[in-house]
PDB file of N, CA and C in Angstrom:
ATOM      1  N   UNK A   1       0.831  -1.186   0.000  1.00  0.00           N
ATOM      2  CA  UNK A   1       0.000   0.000   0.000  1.00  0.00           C
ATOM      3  C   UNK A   1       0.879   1.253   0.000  1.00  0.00           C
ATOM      4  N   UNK A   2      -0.156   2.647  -0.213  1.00  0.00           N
ATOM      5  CA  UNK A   2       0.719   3.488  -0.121  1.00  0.00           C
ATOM      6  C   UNK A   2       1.807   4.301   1.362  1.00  0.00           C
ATOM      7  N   UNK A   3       0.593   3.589   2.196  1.00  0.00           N
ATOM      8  CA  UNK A   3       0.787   3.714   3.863  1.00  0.00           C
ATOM      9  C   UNK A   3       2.224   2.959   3.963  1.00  0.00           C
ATOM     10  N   UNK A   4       2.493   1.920   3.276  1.00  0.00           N
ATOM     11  CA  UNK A   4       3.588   0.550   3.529  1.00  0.00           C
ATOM     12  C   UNK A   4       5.184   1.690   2.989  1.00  0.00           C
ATOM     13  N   UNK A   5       4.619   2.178   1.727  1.00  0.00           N
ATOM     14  CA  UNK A   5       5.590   2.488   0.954  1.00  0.00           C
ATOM     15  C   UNK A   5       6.266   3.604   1.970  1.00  0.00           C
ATOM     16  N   UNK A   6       5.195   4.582   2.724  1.00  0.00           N
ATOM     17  CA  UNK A   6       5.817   5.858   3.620  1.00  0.00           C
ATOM     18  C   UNK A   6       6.247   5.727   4.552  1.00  0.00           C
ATOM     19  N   UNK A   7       6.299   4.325   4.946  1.00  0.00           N
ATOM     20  CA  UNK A   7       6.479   3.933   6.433  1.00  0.00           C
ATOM     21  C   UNK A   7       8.163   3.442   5.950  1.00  0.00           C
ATOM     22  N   UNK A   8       7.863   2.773   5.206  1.00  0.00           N
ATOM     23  CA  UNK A   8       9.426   2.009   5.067  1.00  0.00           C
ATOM     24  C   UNK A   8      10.310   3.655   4.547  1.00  0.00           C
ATOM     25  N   UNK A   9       9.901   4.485   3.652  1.00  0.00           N
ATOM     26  CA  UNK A   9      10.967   4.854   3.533  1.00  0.00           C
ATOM     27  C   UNK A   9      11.101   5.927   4.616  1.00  0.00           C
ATOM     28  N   UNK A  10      10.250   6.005   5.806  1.00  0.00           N
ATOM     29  CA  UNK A  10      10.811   7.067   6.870  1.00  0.00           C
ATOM     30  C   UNK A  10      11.778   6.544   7.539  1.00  0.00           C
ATOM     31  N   UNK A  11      11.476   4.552   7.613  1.00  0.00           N
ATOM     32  CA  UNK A  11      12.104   3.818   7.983  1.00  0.00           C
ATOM     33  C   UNK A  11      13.954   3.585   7.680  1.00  0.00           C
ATOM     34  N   UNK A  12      13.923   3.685   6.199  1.00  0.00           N
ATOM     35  CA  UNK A  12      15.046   3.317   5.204  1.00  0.00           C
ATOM     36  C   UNK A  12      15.721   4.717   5.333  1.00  0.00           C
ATOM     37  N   UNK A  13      14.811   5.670   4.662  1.00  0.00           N
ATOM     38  CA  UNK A  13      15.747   7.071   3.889  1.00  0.00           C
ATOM     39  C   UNK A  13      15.556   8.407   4.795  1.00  0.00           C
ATOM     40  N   UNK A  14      15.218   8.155   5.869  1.00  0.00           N
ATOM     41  CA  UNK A  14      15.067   9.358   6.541  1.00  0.00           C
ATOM     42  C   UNK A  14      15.648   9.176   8.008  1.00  0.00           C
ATOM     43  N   UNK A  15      15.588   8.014   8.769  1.00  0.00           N
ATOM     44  CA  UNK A  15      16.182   7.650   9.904  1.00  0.00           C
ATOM     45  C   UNK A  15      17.806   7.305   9.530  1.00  0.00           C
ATOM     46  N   UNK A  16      18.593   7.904  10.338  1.00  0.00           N
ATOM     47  CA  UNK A  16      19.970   7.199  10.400  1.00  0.00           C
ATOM     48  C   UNK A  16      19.532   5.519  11.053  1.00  0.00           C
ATOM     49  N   UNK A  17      20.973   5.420  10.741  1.00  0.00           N
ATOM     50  CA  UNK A  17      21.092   3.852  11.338  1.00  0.00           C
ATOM     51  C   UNK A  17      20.853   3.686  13.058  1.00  0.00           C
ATOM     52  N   UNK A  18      21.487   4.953  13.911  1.00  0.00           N
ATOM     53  CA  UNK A  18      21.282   4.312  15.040  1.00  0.00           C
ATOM     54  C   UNK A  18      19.498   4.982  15.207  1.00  0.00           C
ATOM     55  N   UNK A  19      19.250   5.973  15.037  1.00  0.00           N
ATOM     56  CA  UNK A  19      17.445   6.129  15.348  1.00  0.00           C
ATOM     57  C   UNK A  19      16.716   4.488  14.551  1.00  0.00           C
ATOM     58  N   UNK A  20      17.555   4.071  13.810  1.00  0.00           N
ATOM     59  CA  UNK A  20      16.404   2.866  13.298  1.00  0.00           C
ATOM     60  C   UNK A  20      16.453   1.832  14.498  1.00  0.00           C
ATOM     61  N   UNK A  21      17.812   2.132  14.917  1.00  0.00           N
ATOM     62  CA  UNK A  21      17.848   0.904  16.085  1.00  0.00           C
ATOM     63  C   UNK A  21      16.770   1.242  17.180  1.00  0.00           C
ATOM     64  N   UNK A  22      16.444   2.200  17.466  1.00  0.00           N
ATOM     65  CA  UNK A  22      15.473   2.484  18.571  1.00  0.00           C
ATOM     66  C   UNK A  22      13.863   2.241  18.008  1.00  0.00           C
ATOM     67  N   UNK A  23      13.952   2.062  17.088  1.00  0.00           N
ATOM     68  CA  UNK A  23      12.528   1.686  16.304  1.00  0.00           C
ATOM     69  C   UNK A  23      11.901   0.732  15.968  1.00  0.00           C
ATOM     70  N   UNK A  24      10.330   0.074  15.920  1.00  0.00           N
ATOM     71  CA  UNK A  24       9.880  -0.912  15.075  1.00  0.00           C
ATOM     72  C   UNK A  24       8.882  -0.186  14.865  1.00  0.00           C
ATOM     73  N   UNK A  25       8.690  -0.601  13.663  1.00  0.00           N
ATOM     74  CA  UNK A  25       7.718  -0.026  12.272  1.00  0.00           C
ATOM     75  C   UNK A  25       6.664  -1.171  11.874  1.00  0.00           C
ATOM     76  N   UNK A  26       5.921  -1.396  11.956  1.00  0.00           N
ATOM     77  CA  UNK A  26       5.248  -2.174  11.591  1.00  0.00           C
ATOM     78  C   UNK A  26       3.920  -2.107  10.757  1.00  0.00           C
ATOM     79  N   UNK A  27       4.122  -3.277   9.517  1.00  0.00           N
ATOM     80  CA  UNK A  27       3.331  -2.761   8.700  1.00  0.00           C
ATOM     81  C   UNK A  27       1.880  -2.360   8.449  1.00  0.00           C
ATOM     82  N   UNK A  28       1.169  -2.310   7.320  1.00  0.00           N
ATOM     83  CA  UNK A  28      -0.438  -2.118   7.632  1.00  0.00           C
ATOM     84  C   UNK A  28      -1.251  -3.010   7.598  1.00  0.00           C
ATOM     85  N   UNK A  29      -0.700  -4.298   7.513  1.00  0.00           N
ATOM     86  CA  UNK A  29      -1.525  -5.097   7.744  1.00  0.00           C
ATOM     87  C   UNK A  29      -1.643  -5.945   8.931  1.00  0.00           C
ATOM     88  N   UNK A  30      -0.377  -5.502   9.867  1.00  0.00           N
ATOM     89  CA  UNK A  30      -0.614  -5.754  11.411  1.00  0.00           C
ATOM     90  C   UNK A  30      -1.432  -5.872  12.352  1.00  0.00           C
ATOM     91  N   UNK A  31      -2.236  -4.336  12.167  1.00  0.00           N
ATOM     92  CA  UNK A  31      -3.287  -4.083  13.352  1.00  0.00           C
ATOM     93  C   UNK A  31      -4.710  -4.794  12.693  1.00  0.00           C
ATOM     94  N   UNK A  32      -4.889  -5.170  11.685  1.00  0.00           N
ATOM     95  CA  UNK A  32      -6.143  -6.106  10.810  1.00  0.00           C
ATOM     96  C   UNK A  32      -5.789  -6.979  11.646  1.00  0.00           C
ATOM     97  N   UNK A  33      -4.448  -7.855  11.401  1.00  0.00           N
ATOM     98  CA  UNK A  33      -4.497  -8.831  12.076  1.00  0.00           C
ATOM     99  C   UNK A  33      -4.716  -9.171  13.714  1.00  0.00           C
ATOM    100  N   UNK A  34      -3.941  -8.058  14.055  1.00  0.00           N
ATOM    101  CA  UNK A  34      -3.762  -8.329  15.982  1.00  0.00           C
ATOM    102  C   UNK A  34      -5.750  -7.808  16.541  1.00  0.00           C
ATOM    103  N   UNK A  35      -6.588  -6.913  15.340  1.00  0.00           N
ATOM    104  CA  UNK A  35      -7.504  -6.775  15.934  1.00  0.00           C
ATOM    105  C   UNK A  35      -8.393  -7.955  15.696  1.00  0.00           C
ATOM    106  N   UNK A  36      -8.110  -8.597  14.594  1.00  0.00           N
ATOM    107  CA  UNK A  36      -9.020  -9.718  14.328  1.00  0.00           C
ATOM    108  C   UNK A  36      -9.340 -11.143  15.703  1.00  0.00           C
ATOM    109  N   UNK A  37      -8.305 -10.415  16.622  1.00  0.00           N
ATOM    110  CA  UNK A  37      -8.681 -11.908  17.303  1.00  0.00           C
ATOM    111  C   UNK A  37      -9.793 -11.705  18.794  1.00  0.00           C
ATOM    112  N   UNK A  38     -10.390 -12.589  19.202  1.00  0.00           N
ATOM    113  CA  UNK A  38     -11.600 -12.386  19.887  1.00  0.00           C
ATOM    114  C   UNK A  38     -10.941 -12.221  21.492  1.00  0.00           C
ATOM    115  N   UNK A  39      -9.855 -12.648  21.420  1.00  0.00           N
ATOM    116  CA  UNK A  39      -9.510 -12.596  23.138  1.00  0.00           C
ATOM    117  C   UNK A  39      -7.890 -12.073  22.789  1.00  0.00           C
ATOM    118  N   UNK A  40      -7.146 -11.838  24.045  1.00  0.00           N
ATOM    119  CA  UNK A  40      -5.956 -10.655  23.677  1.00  0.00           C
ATOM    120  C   UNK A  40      -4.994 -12.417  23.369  1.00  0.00           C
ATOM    121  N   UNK A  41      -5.204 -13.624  24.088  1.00  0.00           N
ATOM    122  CA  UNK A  41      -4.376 -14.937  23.614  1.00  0.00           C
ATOM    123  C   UNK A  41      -4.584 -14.741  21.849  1.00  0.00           C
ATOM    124  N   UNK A  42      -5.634 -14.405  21.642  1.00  0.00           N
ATOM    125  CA  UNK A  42      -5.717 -14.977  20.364  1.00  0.00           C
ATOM    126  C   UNK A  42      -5.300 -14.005  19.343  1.00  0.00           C
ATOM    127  N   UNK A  43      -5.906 -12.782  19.957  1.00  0.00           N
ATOM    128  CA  UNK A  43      -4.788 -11.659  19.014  1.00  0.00           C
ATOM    129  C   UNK A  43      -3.513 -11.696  18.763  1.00  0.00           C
ATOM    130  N   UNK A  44      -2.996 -12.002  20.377  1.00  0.00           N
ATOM    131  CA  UNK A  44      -1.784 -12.616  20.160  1.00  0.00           C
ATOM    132  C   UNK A  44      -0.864 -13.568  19.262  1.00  0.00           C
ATOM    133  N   UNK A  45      -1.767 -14.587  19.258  1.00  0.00           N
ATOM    134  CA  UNK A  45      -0.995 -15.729  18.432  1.00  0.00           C
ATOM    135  C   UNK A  45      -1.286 -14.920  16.778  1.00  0.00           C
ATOM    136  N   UNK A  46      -2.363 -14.052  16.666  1.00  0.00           N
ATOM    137  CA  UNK A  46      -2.376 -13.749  15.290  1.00  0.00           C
ATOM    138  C   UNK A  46      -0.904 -12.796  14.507  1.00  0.00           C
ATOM    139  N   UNK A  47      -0.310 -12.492  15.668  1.00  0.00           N
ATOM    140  CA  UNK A  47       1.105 -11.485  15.112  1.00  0.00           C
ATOM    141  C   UNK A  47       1.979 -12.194  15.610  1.00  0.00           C
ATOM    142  N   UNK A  48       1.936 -13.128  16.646  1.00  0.00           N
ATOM    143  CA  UNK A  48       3.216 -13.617  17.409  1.00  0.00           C
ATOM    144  C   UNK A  48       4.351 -14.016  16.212  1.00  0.00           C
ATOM    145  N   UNK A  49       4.577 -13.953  15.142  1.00  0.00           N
ATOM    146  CA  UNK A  49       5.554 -14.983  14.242  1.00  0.00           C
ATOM    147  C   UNK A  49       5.919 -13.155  13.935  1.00  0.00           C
ATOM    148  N   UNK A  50       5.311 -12.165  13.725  1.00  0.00           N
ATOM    149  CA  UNK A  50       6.061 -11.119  13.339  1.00  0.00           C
ATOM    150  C   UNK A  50       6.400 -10.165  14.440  1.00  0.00           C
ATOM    151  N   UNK A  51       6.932 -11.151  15.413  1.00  0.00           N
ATOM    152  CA  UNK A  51       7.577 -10.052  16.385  1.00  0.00           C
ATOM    153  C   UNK A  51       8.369 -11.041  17.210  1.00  0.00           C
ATOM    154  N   UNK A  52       8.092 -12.112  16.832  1.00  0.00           N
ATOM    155  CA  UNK A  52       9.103 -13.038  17.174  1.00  0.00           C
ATOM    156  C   UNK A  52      10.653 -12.751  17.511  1.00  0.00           C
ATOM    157  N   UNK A  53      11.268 -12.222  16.381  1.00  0.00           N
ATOM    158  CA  UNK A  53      12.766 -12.024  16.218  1.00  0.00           C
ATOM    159  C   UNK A  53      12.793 -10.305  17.172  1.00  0.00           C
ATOM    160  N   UNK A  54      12.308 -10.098  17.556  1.00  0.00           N
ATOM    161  CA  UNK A  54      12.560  -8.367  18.001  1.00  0.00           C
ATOM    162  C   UNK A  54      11.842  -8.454  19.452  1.00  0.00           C
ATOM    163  N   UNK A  55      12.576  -7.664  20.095  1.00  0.00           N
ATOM    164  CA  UNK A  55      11.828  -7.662  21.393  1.00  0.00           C
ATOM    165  C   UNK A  55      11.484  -6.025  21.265  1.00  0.00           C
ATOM    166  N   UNK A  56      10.532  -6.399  21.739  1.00  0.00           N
ATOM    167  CA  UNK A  56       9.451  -4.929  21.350  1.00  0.00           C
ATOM    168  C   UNK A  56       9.970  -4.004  22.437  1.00  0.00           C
ATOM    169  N   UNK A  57      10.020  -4.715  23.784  1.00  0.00           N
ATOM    170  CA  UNK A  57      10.237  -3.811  24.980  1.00  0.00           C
ATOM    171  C   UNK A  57      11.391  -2.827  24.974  1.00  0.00           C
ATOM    172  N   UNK A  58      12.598  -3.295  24.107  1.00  0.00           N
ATOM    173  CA  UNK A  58      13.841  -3.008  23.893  1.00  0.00           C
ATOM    174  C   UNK A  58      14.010  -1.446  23.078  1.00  0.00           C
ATOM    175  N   UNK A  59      13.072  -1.323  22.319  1.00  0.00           N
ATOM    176  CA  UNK A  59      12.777  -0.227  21.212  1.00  0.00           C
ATOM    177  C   UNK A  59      12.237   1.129  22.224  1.00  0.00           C
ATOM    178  N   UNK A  60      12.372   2.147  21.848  1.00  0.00           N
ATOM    179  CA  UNK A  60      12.108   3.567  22.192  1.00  0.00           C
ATOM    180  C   UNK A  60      10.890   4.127  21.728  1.00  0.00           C
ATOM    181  N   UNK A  61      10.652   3.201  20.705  1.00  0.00           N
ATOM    182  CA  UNK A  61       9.458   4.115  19.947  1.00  0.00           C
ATOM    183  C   UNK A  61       8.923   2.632  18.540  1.00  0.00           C
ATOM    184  N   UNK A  62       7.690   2.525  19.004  1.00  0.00           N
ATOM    185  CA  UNK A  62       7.001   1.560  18.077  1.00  0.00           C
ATOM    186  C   UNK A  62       5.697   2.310  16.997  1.00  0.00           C
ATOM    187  N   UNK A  63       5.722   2.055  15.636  1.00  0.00           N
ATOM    188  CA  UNK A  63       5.152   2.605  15.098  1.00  0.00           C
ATOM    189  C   UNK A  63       4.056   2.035  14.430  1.00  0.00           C
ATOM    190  N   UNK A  64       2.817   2.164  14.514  1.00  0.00           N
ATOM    191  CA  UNK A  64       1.984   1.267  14.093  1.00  0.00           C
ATOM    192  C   UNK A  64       0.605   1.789  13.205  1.00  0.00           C
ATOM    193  N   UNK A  65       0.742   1.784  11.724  1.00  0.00           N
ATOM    194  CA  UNK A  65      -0.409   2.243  11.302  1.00  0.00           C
ATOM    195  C   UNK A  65      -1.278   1.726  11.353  1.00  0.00           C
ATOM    196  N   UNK A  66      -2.662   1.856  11.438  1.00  0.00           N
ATOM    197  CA  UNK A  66      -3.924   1.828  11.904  1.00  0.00           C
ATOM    198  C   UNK A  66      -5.164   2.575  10.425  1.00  0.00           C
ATOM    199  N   UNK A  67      -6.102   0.936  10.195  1.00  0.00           N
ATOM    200  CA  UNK A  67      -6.989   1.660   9.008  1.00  0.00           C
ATOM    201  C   UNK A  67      -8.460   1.625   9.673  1.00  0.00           C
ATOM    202  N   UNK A  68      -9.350   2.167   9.775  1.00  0.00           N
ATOM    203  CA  UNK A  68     -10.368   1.565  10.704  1.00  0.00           C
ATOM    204  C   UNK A  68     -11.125   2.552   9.380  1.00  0.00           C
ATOM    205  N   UNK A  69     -12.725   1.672   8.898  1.00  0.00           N
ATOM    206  CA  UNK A  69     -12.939   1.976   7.597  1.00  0.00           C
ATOM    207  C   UNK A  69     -12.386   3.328   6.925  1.00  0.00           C
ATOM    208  N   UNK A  70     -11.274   2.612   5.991  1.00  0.00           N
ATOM    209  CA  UNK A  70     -10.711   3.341   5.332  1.00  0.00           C
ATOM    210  C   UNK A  70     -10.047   4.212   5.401  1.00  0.00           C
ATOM    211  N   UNK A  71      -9.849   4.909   7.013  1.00  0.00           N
ATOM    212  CA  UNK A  71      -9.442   6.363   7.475  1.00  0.00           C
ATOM    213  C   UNK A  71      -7.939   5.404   8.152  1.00  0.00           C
ATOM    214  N   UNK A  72      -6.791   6.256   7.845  1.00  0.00           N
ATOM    215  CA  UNK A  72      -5.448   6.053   8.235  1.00  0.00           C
ATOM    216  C   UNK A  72      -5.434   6.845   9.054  1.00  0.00           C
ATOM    217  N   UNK A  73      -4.725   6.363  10.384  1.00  0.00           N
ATOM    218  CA  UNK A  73      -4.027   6.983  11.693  1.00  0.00           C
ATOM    219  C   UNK A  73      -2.659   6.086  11.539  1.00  0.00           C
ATOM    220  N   UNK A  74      -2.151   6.746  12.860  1.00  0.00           N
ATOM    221  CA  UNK A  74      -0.884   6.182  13.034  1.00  0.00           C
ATOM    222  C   UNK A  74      -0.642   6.157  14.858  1.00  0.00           C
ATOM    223  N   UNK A  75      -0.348   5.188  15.151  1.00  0.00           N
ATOM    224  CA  UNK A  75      -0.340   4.841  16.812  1.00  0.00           C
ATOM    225  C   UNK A  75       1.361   4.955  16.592  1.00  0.00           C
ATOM    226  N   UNK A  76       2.027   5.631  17.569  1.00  0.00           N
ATOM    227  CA  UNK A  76       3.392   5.775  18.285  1.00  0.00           C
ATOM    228  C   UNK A  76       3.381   5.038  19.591  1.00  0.00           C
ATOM    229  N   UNK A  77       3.497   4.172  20.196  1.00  0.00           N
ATOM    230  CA  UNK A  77       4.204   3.622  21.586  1.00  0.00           C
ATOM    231  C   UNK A  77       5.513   4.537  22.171  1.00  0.00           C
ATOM    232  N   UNK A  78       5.382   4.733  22.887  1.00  0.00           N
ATOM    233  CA  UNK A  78       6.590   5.253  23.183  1.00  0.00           C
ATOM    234  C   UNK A  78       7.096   5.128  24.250  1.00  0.00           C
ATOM    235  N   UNK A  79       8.472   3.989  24.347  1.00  0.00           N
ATOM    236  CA  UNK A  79       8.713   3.755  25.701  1.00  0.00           C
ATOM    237  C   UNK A  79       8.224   2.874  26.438  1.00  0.00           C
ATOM    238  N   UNK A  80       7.790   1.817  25.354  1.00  0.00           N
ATOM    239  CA  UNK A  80       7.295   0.242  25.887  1.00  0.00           C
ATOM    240  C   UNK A  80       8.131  -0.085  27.269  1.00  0.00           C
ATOM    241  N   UNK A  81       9.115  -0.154  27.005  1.00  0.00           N
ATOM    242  CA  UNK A  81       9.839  -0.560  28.327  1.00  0.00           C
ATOM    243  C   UNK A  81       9.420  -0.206  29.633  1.00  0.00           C
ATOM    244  N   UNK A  82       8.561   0.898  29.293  1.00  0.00           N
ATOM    245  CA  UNK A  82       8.248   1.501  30.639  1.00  0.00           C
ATOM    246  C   UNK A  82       6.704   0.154  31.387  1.00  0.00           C
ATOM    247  N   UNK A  83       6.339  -0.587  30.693  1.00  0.00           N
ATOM    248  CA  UNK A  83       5.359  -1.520  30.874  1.00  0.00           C
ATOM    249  C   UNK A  83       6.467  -2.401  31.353  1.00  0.00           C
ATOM    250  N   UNK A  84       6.089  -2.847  32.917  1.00  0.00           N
ATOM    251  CA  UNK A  84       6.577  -4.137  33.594  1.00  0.00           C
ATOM    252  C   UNK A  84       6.161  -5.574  33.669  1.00  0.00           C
ATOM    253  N   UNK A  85       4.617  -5.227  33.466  1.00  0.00           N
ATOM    254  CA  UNK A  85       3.669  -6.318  33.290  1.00  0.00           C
ATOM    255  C   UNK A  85       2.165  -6.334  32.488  1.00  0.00           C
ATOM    256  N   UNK A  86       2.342  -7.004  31.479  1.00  0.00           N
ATOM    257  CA  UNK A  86       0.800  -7.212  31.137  1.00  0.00           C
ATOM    258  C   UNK A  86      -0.486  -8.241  31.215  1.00  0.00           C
ATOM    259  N   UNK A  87      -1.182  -8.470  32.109  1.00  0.00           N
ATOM    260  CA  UNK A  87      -1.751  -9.629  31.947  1.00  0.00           C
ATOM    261  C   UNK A  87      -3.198  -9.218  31.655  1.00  0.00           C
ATOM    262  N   UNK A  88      -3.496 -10.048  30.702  1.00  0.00           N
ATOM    263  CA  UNK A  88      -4.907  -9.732  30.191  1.00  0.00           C
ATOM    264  C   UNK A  88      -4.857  -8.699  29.547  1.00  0.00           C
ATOM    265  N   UNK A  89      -5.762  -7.872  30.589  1.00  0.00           N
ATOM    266  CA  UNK A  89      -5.805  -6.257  29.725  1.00  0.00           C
ATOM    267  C   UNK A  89      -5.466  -5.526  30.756  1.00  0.00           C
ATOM    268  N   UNK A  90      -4.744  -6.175  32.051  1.00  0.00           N
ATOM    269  CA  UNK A  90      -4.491  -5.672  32.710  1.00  0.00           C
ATOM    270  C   UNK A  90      -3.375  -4.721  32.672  1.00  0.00           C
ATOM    271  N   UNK A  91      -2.746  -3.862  32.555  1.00  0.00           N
ATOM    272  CA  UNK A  91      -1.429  -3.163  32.186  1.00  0.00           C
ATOM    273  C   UNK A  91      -0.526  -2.693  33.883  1.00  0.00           C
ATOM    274  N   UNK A  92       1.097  -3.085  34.146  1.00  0.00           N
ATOM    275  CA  UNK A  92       1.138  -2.674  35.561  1.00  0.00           C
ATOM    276  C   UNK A  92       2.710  -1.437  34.661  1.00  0.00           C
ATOM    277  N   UNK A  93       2.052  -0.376  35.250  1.00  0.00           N
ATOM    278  CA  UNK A  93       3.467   0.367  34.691  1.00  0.00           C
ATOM    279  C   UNK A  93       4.756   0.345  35.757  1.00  0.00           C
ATOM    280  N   UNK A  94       5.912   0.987  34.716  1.00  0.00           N
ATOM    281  CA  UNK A  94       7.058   0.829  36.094  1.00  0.00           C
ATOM    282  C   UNK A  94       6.668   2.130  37.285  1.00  0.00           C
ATOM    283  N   UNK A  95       7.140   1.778  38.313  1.00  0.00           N
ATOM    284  CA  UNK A  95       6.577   2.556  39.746  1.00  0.00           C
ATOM    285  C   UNK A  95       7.849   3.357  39.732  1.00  0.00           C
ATOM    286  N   UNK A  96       9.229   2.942  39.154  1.00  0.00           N
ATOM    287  CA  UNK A  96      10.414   3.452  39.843  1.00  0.00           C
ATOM    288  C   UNK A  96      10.382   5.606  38.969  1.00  0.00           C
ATOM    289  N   UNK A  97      10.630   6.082  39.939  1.00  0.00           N
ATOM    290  CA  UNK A  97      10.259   7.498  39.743  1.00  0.00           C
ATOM    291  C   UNK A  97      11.158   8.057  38.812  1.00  0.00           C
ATOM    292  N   UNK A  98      12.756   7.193  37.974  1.00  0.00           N
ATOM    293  CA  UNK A  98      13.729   7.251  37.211  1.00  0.00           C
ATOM    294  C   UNK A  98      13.059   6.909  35.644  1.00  0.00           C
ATOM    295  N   UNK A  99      12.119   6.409  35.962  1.00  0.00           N
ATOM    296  CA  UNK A  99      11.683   5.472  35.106  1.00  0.00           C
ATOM    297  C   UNK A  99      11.008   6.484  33.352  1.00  0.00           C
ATOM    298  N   UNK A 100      10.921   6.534  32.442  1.00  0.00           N
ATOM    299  CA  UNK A 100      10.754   7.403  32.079  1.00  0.00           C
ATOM    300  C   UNK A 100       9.295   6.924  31.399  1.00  0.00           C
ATOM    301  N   UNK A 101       7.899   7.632  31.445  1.00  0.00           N
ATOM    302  CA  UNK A 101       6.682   7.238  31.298  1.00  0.00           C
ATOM    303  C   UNK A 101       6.344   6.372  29.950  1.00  0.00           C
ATOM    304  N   UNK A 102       5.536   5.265  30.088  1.00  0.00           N
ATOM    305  CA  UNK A 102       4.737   4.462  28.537  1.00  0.00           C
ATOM    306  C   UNK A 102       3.972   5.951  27.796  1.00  0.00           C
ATOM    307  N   UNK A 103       3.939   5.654  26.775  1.00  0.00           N
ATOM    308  CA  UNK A 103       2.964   6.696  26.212  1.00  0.00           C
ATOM    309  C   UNK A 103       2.747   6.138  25.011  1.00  0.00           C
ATOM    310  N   UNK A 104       1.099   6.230  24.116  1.00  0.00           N
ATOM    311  CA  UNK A 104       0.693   6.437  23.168  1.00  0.00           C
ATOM    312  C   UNK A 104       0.303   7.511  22.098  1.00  0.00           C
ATOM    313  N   UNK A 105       0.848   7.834  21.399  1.00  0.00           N
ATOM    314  CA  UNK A 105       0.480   9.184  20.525  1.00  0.00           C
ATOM    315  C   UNK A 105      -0.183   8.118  19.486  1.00  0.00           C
ATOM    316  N   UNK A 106      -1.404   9.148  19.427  1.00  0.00           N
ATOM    317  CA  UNK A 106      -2.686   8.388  18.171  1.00  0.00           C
ATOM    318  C   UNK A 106      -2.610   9.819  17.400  1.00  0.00           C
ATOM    319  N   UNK A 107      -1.873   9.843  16.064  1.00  0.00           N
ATOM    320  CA  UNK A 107      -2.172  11.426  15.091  1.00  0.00           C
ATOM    321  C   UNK A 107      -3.155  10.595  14.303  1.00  0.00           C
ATOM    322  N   UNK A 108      -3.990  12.012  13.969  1.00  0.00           N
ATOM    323  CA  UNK A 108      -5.331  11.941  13.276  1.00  0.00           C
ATOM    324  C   UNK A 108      -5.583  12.925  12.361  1.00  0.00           C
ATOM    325  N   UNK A 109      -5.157  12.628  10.952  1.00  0.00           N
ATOM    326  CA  UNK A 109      -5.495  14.061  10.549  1.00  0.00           C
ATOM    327  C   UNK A 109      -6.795  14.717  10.377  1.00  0.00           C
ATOM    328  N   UNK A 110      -7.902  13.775  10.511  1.00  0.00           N
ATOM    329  CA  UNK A 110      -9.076  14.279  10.996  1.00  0.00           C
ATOM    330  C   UNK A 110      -9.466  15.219  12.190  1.00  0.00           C
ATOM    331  N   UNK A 111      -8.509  14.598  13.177  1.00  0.00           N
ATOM    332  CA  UNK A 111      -8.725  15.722  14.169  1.00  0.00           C
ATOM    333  C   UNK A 111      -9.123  14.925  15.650  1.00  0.00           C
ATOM    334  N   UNK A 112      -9.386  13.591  15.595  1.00  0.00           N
ATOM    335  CA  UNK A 112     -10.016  12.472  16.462  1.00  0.00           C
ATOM    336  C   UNK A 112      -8.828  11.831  17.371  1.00  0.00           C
ATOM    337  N   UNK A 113      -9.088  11.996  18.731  1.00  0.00           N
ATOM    338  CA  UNK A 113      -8.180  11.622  19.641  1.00  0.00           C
ATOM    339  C   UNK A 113      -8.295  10.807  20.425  1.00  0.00           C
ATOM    340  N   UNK A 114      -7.691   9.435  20.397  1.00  0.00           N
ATOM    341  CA  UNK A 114      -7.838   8.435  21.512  1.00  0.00           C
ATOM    342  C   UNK A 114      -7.380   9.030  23.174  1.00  0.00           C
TER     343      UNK A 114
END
């Protein structure tokens, strides 16, 4: 898609090598998949093979486009690491006050804010 093509090359031709290291990009057909599943196990197993090789927690900043009919957003993670535990839908953040905060940025060029 054309979403695939802008992502890789912010990915490729616009990030140096070490900002790519702090990054995962992931494509647009990700969040179809991880939303398609009925319980968070099963969402799970629906991406588990494309995140396999990368540990997500490790990254600074995760990038994830998002189509929900037809309208493109883009979800930023930022600072996964800062998540100590997830169970369910339960989320436990880190407590330590060094710690530097999880955050989600949802841009919308519509104007619509999670």
């Amino acid at each position: 898609t054309v979403i695939d093509f802008y992502v890789k090359r912010i990915e490729h031709e616009i990030l140096c090598a070490e900002q790519r290291e702090r990054c995962h990009f992931f494509g647009t057909y990700f969040w179809r998949k991880l939303s398609e599943g009925a319980t968070p196990q099963e969402a799970h197993k629906n991406v588990a093979k494309w995140t396999r090789r990368v540990n997500l927690f490790e990254k600074d900043f995760i990038f994830v486009p998002l189509c929900e009919q037809v309208h493109w957003t883009l979800a930023i993670i930022v600072n996964p690491k800062g998540i100590v535990q997830i169970d369910d839908l339960d989320v436990k953040l880190a407590a330590s006050p060094e710690a530097r905060p999880f955050v989600i940025l949802y841009m919308d060029s519509m104007g619509n804010f999670m």
